[in-house]
C-alpha atoms as a PDB file:
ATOM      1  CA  UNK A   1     -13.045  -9.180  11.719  1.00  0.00           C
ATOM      2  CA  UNK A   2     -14.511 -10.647   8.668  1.00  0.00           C
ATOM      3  CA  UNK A   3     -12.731  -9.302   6.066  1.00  0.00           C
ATOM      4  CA  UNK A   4      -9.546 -10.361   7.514  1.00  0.00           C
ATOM      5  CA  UNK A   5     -10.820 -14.070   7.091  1.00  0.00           C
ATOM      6  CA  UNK A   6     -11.915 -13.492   2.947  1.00  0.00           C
ATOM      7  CA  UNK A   7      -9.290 -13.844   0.216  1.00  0.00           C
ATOM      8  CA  UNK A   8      -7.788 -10.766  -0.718  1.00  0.00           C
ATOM      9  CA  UNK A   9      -9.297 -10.981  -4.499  1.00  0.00           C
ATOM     10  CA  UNK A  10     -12.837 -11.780  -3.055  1.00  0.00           C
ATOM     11  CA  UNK A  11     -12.337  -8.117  -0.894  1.00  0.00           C
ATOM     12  CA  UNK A  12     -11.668  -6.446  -4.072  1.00  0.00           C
ATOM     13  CA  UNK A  13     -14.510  -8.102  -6.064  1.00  0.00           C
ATOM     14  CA  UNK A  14     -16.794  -7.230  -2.812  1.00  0.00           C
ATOM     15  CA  UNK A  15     -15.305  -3.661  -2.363  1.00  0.00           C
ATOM     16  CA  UNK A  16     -15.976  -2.943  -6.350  1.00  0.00           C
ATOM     17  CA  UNK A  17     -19.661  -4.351  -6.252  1.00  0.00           C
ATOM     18  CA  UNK A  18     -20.529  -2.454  -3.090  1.00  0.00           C
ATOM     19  CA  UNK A  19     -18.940   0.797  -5.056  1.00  0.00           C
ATOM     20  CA  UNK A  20     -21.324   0.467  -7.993  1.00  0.00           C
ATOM     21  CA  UNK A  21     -24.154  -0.269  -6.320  1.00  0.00           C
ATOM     22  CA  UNK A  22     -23.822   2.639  -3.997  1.00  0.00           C
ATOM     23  CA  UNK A  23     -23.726   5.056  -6.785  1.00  0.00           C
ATOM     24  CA  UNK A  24     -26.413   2.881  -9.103  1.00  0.00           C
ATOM     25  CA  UNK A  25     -28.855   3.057  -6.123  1.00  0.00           C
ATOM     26  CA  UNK A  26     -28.181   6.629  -5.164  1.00  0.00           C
ATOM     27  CA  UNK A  27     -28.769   8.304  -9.200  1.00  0.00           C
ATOM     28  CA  UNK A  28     -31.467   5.501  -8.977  1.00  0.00           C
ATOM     29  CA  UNK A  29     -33.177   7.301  -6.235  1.00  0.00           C
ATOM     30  CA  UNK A  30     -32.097  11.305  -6.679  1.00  0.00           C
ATOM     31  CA  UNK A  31     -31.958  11.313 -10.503  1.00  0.00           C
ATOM     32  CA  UNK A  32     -35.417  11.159 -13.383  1.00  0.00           C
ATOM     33  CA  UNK A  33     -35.169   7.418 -14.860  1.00  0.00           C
ATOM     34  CA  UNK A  34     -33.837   9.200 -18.176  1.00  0.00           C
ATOM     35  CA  UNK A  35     -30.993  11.082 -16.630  1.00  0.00           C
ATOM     36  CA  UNK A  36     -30.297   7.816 -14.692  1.00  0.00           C
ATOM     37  CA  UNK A  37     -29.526   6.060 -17.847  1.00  0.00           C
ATOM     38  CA  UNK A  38     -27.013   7.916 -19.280  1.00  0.00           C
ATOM     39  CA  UNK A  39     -25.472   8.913 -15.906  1.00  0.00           C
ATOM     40  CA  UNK A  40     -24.797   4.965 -14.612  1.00  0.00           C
ATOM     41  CA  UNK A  41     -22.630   4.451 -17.590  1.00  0.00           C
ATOM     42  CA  UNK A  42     -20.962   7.047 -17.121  1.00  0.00           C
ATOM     43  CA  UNK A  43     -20.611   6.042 -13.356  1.00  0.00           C
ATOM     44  CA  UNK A  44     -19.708   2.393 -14.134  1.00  0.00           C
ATOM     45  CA  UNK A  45     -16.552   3.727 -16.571  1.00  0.00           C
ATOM     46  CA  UNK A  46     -14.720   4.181 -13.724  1.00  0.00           C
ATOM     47  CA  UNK A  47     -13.810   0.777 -13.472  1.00  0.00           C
ATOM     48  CA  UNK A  48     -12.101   1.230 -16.931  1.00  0.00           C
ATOM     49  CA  UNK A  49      -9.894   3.767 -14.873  1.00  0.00           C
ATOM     50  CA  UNK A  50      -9.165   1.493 -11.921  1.00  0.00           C
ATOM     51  CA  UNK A  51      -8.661  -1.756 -14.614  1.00  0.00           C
ATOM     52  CA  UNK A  52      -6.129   0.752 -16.597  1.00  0.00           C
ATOM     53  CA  UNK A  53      -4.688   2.602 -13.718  1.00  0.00           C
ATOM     54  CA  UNK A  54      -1.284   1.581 -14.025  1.00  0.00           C
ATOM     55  CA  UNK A  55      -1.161   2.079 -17.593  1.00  0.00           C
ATOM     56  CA  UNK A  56      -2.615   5.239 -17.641  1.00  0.00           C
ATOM     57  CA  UNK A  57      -1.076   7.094 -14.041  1.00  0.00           C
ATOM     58  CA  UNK A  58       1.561   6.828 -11.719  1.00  0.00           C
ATOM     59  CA  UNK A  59       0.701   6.611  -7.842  1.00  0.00           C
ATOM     60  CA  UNK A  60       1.372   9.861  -5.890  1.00  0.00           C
ATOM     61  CA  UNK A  61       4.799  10.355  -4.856  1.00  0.00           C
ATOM     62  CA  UNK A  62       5.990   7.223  -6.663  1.00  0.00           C
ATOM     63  CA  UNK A  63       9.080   8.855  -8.298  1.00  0.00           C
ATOM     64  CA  UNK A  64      11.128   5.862  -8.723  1.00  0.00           C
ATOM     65  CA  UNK A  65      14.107   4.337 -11.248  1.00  0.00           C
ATOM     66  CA  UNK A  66      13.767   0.846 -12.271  1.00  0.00           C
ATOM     67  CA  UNK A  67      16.447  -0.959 -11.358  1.00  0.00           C
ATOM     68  CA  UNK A  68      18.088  -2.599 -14.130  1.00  0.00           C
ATOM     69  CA  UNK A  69      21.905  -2.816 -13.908  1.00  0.00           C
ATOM     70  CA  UNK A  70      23.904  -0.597 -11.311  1.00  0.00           C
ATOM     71  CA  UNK A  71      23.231  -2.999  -8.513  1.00  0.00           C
ATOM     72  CA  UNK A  72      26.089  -2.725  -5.364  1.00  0.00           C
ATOM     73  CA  UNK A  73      23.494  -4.400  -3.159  1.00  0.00           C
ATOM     74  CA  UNK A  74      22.754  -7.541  -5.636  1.00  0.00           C
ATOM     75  CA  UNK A  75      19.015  -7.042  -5.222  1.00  0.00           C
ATOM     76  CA  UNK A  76      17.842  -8.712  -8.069  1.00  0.00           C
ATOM     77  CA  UNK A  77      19.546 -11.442  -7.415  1.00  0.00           C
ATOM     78  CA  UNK A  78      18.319 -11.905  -4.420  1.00  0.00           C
ATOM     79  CA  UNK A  79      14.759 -11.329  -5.508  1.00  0.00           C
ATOM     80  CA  UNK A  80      15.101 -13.617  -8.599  1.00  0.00           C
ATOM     81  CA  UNK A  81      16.226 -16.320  -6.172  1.00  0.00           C
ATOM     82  CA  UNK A  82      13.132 -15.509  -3.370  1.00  0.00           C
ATOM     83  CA  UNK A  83      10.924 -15.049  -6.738  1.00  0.00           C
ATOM     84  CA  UNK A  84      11.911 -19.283  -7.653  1.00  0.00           C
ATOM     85  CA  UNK A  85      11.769 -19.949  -4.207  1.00  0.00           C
ATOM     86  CA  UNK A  86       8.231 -19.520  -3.519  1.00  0.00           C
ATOM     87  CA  UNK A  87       7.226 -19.589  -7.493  1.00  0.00           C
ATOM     88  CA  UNK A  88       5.674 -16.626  -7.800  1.00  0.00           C
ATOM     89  CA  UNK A  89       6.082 -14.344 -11.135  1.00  0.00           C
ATOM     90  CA  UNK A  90       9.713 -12.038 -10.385  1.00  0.00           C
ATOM     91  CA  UNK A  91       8.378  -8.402 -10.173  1.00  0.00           C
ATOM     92  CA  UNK A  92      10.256  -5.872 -11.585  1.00  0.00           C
ATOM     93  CA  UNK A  93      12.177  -3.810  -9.283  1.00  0.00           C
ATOM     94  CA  UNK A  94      12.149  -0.269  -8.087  1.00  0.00           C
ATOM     95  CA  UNK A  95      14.608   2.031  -6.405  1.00  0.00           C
ATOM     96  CA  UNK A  96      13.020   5.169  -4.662  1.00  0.00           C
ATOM     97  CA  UNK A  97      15.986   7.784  -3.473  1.00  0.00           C
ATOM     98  CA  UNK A  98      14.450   9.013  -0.506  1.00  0.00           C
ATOM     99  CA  UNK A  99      16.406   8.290   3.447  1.00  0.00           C
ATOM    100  CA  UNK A 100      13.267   6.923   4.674  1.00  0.00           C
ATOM    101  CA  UNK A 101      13.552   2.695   4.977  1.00  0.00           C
ATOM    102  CA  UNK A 102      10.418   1.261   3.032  1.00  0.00           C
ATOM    103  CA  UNK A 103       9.658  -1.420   1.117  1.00  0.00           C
ATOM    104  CA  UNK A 104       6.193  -2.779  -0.575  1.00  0.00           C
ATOM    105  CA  UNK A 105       4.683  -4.670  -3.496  1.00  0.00           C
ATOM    106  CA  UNK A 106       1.739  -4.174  -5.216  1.00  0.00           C
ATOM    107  CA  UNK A 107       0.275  -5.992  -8.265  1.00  0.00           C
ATOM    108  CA  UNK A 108      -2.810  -5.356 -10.296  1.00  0.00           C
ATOM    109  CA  UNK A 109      -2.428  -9.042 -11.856  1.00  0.00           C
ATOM    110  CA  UNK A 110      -0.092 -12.022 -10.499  1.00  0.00           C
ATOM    111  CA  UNK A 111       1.635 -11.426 -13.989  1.00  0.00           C
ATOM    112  CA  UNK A 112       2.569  -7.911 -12.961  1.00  0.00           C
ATOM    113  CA  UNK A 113       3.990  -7.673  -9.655  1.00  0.00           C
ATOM    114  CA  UNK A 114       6.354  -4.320  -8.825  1.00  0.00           C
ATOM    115  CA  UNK A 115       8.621  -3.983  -5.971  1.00  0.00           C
ATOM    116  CA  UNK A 116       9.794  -0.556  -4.372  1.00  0.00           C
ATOM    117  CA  UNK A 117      12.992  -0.710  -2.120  1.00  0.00           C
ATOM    118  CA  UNK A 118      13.949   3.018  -0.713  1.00  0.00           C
ATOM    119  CA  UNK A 119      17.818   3.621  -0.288  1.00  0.00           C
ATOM    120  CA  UNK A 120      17.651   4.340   2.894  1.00  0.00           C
ATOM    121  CA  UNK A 121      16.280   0.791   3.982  1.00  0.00           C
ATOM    122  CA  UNK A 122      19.166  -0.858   1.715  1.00  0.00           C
ATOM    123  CA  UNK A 123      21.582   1.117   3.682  1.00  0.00           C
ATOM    124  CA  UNK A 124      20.057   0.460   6.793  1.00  0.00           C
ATOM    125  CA  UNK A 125      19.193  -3.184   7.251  1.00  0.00           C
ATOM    126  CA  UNK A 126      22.101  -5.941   7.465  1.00  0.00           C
ATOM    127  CA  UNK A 127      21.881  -8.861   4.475  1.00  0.00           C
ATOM    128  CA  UNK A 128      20.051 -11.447   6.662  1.00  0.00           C
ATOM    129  CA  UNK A 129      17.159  -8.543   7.555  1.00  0.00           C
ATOM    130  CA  UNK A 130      17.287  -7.673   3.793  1.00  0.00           C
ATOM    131  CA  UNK A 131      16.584 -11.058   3.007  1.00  0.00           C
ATOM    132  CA  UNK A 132      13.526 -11.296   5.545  1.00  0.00           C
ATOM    133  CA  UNK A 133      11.656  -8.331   4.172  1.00  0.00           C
ATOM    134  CA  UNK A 134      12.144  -9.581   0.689  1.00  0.00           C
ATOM    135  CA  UNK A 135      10.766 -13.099   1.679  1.00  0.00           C
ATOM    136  CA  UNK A 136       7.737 -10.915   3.524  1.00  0.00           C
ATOM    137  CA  UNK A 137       6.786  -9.370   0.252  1.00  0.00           C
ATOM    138  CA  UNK A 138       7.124 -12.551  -1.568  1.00  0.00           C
ATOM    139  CA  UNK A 139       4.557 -14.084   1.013  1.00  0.00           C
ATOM    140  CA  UNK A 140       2.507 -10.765   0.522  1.00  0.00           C
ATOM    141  CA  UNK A 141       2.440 -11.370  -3.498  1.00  0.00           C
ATOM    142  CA  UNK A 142       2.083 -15.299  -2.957  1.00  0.00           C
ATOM    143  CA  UNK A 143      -1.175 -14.418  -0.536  1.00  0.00           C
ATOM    144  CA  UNK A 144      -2.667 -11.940  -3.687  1.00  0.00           C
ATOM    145  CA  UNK A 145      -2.505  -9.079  -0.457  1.00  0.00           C
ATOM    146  CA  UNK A 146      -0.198  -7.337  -2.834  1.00  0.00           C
ATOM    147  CA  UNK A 147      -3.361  -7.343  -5.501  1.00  0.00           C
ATOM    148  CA  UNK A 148      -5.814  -5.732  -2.822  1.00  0.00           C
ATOM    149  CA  UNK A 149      -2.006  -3.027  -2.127  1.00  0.00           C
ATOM    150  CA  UNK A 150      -3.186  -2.150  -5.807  1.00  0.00           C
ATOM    151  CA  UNK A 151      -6.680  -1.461  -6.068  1.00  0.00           C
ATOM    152  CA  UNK A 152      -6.578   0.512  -2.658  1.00  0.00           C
ATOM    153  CA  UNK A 153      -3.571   2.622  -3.555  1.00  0.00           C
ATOM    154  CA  UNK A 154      -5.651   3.100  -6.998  1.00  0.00           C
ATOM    155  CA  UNK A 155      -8.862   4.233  -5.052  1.00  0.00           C
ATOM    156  CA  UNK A 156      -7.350   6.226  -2.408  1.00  0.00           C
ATOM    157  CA  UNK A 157      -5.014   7.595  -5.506  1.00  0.00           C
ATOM    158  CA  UNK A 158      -8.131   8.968  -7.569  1.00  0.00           C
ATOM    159  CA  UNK A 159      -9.346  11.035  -4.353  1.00  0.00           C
ATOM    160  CA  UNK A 160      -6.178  12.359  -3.487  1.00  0.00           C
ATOM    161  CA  UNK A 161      -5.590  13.672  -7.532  1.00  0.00           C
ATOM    162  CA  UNK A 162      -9.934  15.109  -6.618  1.00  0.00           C
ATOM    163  CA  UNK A 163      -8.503  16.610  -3.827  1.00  0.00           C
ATOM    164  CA  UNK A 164      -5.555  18.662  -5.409  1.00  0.00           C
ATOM    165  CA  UNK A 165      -7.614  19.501  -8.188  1.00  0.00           C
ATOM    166  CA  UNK A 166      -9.842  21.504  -5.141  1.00  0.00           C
ATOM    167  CA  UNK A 167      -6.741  22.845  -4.030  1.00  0.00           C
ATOM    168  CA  UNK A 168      -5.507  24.144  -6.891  1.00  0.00           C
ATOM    169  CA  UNK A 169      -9.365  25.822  -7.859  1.00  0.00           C
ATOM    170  CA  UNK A 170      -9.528  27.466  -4.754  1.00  0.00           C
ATOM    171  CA  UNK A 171      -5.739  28.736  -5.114  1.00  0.00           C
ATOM    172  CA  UNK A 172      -6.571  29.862  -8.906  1.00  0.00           C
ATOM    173  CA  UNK A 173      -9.713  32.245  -7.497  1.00  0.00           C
ATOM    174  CA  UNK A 174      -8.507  33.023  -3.982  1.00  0.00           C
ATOM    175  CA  UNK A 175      -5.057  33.505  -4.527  1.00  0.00           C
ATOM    176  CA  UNK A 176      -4.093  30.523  -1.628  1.00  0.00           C
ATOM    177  CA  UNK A 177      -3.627  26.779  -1.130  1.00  0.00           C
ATOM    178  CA  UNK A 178      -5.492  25.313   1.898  1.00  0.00           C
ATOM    179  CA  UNK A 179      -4.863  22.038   2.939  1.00  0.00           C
ATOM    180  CA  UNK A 180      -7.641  20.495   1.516  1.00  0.00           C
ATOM    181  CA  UNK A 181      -5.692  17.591  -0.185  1.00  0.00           C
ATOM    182  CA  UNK A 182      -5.226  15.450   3.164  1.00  0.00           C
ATOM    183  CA  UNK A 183      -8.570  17.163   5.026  1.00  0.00           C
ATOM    184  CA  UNK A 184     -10.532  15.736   1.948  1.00  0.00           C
ATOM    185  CA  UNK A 185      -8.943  12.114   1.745  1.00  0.00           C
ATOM    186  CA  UNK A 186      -8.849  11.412   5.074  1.00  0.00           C
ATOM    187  CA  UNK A 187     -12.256  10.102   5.447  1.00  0.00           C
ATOM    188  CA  UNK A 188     -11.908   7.779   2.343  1.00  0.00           C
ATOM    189  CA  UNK A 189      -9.288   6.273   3.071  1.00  0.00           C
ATOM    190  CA  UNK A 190     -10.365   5.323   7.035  1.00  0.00           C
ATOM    191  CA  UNK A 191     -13.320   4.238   5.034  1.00  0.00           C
ATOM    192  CA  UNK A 192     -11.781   1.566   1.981  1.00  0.00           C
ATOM    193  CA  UNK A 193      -8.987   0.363   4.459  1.00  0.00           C
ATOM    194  CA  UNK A 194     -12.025  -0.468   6.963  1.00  0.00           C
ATOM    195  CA  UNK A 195     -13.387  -2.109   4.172  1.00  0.00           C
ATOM    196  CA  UNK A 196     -10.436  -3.678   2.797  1.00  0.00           C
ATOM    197  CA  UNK A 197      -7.591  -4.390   5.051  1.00  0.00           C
ATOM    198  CA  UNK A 198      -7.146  -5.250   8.862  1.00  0.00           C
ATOM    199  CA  UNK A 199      -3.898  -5.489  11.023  1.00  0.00           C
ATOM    200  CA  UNK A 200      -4.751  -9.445  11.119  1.00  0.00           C
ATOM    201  CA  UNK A 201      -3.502  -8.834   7.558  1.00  0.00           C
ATOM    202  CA  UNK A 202       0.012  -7.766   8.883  1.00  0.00           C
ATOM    203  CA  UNK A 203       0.029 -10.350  11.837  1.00  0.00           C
ATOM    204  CA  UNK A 204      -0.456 -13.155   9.241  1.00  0.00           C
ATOM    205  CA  UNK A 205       2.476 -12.250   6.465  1.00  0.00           C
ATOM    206  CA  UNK A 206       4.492 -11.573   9.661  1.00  0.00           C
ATOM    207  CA  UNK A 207       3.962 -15.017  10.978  1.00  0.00           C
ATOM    208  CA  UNK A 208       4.360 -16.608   7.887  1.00  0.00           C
ATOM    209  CA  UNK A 209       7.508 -14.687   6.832  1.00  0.00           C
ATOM    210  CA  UNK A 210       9.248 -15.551  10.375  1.00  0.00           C
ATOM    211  CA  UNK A 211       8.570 -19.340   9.560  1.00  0.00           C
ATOM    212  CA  UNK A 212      10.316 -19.288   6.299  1.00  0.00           C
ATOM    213  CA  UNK A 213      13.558 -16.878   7.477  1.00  0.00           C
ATOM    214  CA  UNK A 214      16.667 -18.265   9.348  1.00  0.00           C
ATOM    215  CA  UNK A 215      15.262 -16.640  12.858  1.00  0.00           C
ATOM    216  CA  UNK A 216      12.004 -14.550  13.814  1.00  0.00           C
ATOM    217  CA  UNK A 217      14.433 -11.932  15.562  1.00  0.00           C
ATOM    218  CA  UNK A 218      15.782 -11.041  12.506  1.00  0.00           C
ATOM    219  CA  UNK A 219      12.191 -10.170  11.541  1.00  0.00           C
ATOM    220  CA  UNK A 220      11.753  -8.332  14.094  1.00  0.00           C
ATOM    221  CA  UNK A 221      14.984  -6.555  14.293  1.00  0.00           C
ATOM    222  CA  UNK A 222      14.015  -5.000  10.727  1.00  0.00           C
ATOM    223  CA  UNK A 223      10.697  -3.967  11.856  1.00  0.00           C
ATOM    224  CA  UNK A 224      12.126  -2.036  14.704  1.00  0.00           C
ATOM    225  CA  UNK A 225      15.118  -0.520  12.392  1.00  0.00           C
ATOM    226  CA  UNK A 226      12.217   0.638   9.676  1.00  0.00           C
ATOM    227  CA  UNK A 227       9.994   1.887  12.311  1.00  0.00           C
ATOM    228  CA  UNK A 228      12.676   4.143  13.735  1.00  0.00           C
ATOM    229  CA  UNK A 229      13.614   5.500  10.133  1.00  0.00           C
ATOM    230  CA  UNK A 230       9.800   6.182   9.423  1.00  0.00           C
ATOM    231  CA  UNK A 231       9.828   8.555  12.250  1.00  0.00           C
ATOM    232  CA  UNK A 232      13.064  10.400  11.815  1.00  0.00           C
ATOM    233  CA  UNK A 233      13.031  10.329   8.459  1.00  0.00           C
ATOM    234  CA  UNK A 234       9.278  11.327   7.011  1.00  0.00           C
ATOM    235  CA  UNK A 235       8.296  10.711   3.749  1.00  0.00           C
ATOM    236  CA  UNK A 236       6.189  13.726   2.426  1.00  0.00           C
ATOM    237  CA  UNK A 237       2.278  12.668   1.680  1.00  0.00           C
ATOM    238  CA  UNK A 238       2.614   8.846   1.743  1.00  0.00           C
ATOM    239  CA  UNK A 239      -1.197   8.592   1.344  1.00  0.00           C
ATOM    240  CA  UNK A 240      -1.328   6.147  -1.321  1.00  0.00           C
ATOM    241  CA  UNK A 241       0.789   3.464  -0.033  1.00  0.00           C
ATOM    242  CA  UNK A 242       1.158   4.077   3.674  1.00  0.00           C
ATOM    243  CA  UNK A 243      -1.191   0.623   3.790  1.00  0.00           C
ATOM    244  CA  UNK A 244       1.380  -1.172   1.723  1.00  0.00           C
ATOM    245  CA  UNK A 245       4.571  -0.877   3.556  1.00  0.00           C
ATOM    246  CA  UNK A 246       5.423  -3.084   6.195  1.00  0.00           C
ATOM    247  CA  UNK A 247       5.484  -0.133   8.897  1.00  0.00           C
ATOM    248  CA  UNK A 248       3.617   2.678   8.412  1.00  0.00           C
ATOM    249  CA  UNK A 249       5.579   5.973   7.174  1.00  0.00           C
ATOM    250  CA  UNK A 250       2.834   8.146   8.259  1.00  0.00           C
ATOM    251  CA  UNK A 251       3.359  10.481  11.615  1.00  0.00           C
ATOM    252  CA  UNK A 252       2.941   8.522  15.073  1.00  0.00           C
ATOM    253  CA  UNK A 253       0.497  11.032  15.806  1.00  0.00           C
ATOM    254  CA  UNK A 254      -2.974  10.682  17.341  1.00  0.00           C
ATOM    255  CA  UNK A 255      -4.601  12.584  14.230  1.00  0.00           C
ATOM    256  CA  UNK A 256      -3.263   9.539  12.262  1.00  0.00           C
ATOM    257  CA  UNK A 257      -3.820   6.855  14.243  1.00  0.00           C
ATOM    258  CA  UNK A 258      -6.849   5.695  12.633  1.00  0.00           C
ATOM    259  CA  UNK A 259      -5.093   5.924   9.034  1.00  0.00           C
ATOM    260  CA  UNK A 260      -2.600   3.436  10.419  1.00  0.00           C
ATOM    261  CA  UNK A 261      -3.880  -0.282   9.341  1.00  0.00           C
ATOM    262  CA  UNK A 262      -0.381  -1.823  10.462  1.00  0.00           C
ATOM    263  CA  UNK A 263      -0.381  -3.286  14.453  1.00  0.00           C
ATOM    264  CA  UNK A 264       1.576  -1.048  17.416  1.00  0.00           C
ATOM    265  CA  UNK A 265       5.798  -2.152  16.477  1.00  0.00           C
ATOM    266  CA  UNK A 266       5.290  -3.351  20.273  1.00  0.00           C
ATOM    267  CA  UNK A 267       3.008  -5.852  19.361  1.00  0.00           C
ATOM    268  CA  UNK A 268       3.895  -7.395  16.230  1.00  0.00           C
ATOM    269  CA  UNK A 269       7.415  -7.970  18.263  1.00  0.00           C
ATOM    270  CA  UNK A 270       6.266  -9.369  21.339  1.00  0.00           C
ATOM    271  CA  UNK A 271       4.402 -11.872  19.057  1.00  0.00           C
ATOM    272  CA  UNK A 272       7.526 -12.797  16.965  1.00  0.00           C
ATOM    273  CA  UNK A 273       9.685 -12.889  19.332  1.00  0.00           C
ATOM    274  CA  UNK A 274       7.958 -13.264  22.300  1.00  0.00           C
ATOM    275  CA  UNK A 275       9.468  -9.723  24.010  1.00  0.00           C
ATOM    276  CA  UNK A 276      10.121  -6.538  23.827  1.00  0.00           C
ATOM    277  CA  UNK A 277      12.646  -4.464  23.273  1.00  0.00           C
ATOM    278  CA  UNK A 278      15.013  -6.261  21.471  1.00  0.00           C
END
C-alpha cells in the first residue's frame, strides 16, 4: 500500500489537508458564499483543537499515574538507558493499573514523547522481553510512527467524546443509553486508520526491533504472552489507542476485525522467527 511507503509526518500533513479540504469543498458547494465565509473558519479551528489536544484533554480511558519514584521494576532506568541508546528525547513514563499487558507511545512533537506500561504486562513479561518491547517503542518514536499514534488517537478521540455526547442526549429525553458511542465511531476509525496506518507499519518496527534485541524469539515470545492477556483480560473501550499498542486489545471477533490494523499473532511470528507456535 502506499501509505505504508510515506513518512509517518508526511501521512499526517496529507491526512490534515485532505480533512480541510473535504469540509472547505463541501460548505463551498451546500452553503451561500456569505455563510461559507464565516463557517470555514470556524471549520479550520479545529486544527487549534488537534495542535492543543494534549494540553487541553486526556485520551479516553487513559487513567494513568506518572511514574516518578516507586519503581520495583527499574523502568526508568531501563528506558533512560534505551532513550541514549538510540538518541531519541526520554518520554515520560506512565503506569496504567489495569491486568491487561499493553504498552504504546505516542508523541505529538519528538520533544514530547509519553510512554504507557500496564501492570499487568510488567508482571507478565520476563526482563529480556521487557527490554524488547521497550526497544520496539523506541524504534516506533525514532521512526515518528509514534507522532502519526497521536494525531489518530486525537481524531478518533474527538468522535468518540461526539458520540457520548449522542448518548447521553438521547438518555436525557428518552430515559436510556443505546450504544451509540462504538456504532457511531466505528466507521471513522476503519476510515483514518485506512488512511493512516497499515500492518506493513507493524511488520517494519517488528523487524527492526528483532535486529537490535539479543534474539528475535524473545520478540516473539512477548507478542504471544500480550496477545493471550489481551484476550483474557479485556480492556473496556480501547478505541483510541487500540492502533497504538503492539497487539491489539480489542475482541478477536469478526465484528472487529476490520478495526484491527496490527497483522494475525501467527504471522508476525512465523516472520520473526520463522515458525509457529513457539
Amino acid at each position: 500500500m502506499l501509505k505504508s511507503f510515506l513518512n509517518p509526518m508526511l501521512r499526517v500533513f496529507l491526512f490534515l489537508l485532505l480533512i480541510n479540504a473535504s469540509w472547505i469543498f463541501a460548505a463551498w458547494f451546500w452553503l451561500e458564499r456569505s455563510q461559507w465565509l464565516w463557517v470555514t473558519p470556524i471549520a479550520l479551528s479545529i486544527n487549534f483543537l488537534f495542535l492543543a489536544y494534549d494540553q487541553v484533554l486526556t485520551f479516553s480511558h487513559l487513567e494513568s499515574q506518572k511514574l516518578l519514584g516507586q519503581d520495583p521494576w527499574r523502568l526508568l532506568k531501563i528506558v533512560n538507558e534505551l532513550s541514549a541508546k538510540f538518541d531519541v528525547r526520554t518520554p515520560e513514563v506512565y503506569l496504567l493499573q489495569h491486568p491487561s499487558a499493553h504498552i504504546f507511545a505516542y508523541a505529538k512533537s519528538r520533544r514530547k514523547p509519553r510512554l504507557y506500561v500496564t501492570e499487568g504486562l510488567l508482571k507478565l513479561l520476563t526482563h529480556d522481553e521487557l527490554i524488547a518491547v521497550l526497544t520496539y517503542q523506541m524504534v516506533a518514536i525514532q521512526s515518528s510512527i509514534a507522532f502519526l499514534n497521536y494525531w489518530l488517537g486525537a481524531a478518533i478521540d474527538i468522535f468518540l467524546r461526539v458520540g457520548q455526547l449522542l448518548e447521553r442526549l438521547i438518555a436525557f429525553i428518552f430515559g436510556y443509553t443505546p450504544p451509540i458511542k462504538s456504532v457511531f465511531v466505528t466507521p471513522f476509525i476503519w476510515i483514518f486508520q485506512g488512511l493512516l496506518i497499515s500492518p506493513w507499519d507493524y511488520r517494519r518496527l517488528d523487524k527492526a526491533t528483532a535486529e537490535k534485541v539479543t534474539s528475535p524469539e524473545v520478540l516473539a515470545r512477548a507478542l504471544w504472552k500480550m496477545e493471550a492477556y489481551a484476550q483474557t483480560k479485556p480492556w473496556r473501550d480501547p478505541w483510541v489507542f487500540s492502533h497504538m499498542c503492539m497487539v491489539s486489545p480489542l475482541a478477536a471477533k469478526r465484528a472487529f476485525r476490520i478495526l484491527r490494523p496490527q497483522p494475525a499473532l501467527k504471522s508476525r511470528v512465523k516472520r520473526l522467527v520463522g515458525r509457529y507456535p513457539l
